[in-house]
Protein backbone atom coordinates (compact mmCIF):
# COMPACT_ATOMS: atom_id res chain seq x y z
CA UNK A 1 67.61 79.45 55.71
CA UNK A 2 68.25 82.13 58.69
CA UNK A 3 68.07 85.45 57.94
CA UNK A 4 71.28 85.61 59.43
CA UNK A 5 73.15 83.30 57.24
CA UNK A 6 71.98 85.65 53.91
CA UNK A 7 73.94 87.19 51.96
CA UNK A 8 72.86 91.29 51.90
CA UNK A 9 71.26 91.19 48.97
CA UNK A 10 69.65 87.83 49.61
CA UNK A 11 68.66 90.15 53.02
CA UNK A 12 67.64 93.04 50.83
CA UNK A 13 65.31 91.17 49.01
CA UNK A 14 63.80 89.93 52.00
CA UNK A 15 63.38 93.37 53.42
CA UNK A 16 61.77 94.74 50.64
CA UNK A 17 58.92 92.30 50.34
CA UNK A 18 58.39 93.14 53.86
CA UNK A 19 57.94 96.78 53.12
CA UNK A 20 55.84 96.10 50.27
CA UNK A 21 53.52 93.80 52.37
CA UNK A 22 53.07 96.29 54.58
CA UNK A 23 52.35 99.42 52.20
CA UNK A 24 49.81 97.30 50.28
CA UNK A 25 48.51 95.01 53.46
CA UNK A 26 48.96 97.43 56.01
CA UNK A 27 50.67 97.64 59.21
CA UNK A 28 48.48 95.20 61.16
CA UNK A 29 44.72 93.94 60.85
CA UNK A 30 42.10 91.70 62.98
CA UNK A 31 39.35 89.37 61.51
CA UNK A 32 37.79 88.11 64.42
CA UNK A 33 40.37 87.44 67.44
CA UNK A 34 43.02 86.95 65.54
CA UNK A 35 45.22 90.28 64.81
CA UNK A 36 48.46 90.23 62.95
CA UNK A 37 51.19 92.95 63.12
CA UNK A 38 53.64 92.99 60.48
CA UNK A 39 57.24 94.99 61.16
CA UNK A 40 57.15 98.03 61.96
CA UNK A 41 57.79 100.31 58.72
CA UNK A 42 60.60 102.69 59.94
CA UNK A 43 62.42 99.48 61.37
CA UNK A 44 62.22 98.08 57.70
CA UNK A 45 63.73 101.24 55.91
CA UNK A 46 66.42 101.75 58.08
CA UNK A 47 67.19 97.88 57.66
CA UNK A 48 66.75 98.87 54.02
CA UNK A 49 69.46 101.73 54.19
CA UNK A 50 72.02 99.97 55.99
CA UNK A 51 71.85 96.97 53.71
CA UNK A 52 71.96 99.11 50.82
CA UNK A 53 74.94 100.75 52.25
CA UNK A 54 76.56 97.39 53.15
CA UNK A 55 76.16 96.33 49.82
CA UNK A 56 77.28 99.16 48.10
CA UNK A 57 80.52 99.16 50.49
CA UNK A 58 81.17 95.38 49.21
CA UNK A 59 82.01 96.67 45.99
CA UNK A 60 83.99 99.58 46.73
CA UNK A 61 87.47 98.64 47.56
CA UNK A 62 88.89 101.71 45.16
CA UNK A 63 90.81 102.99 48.45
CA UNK A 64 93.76 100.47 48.33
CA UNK A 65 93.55 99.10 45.24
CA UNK A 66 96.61 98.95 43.20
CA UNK A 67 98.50 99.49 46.50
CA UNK A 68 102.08 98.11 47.03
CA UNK A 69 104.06 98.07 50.07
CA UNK A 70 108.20 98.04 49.76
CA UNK A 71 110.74 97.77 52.33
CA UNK A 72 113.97 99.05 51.93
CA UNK A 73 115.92 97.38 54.39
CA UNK A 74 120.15 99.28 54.82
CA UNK A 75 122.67 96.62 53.42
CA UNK A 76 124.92 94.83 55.86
């Protein structure tokens, strides 16, 4: 599956093995010729943040809720 079709948390998840292969593995590392660069760690957190904020967002609809709308229309 795409990143892009994730859910956030599915995204979150994602994200956070990322940062934790790069805190225990190291940003990027060479045996031989062959290197390998993982993300770049500030990328990752702030992909971290906004998800976290995306998600939390999801469950906060508290603004409207238990909103009504009437119209009160002159009779004729």
């Amino acid at each position: 599956m795409a990143f892009s079709e994730m859910t956030p948390s599915e995204q979150l998840k994602v994200v956070n093995t990322a940062i934790e292969s790069v805190l225990l593995g190291g940003q990027s590392y060479a045996i031989g010729s062959r290197k390998l660069s993982r993300a770049d760690l500030s990328l990752l957190r702030q992909m971290r943040q906004e998800l976290q904020a995306e998600i939390a967002a999801e469950g906060d609809s508290s603004l409207l809720d238990n909103t009504f709308v009437a119209v009160f229309e002159e009779p004729r």
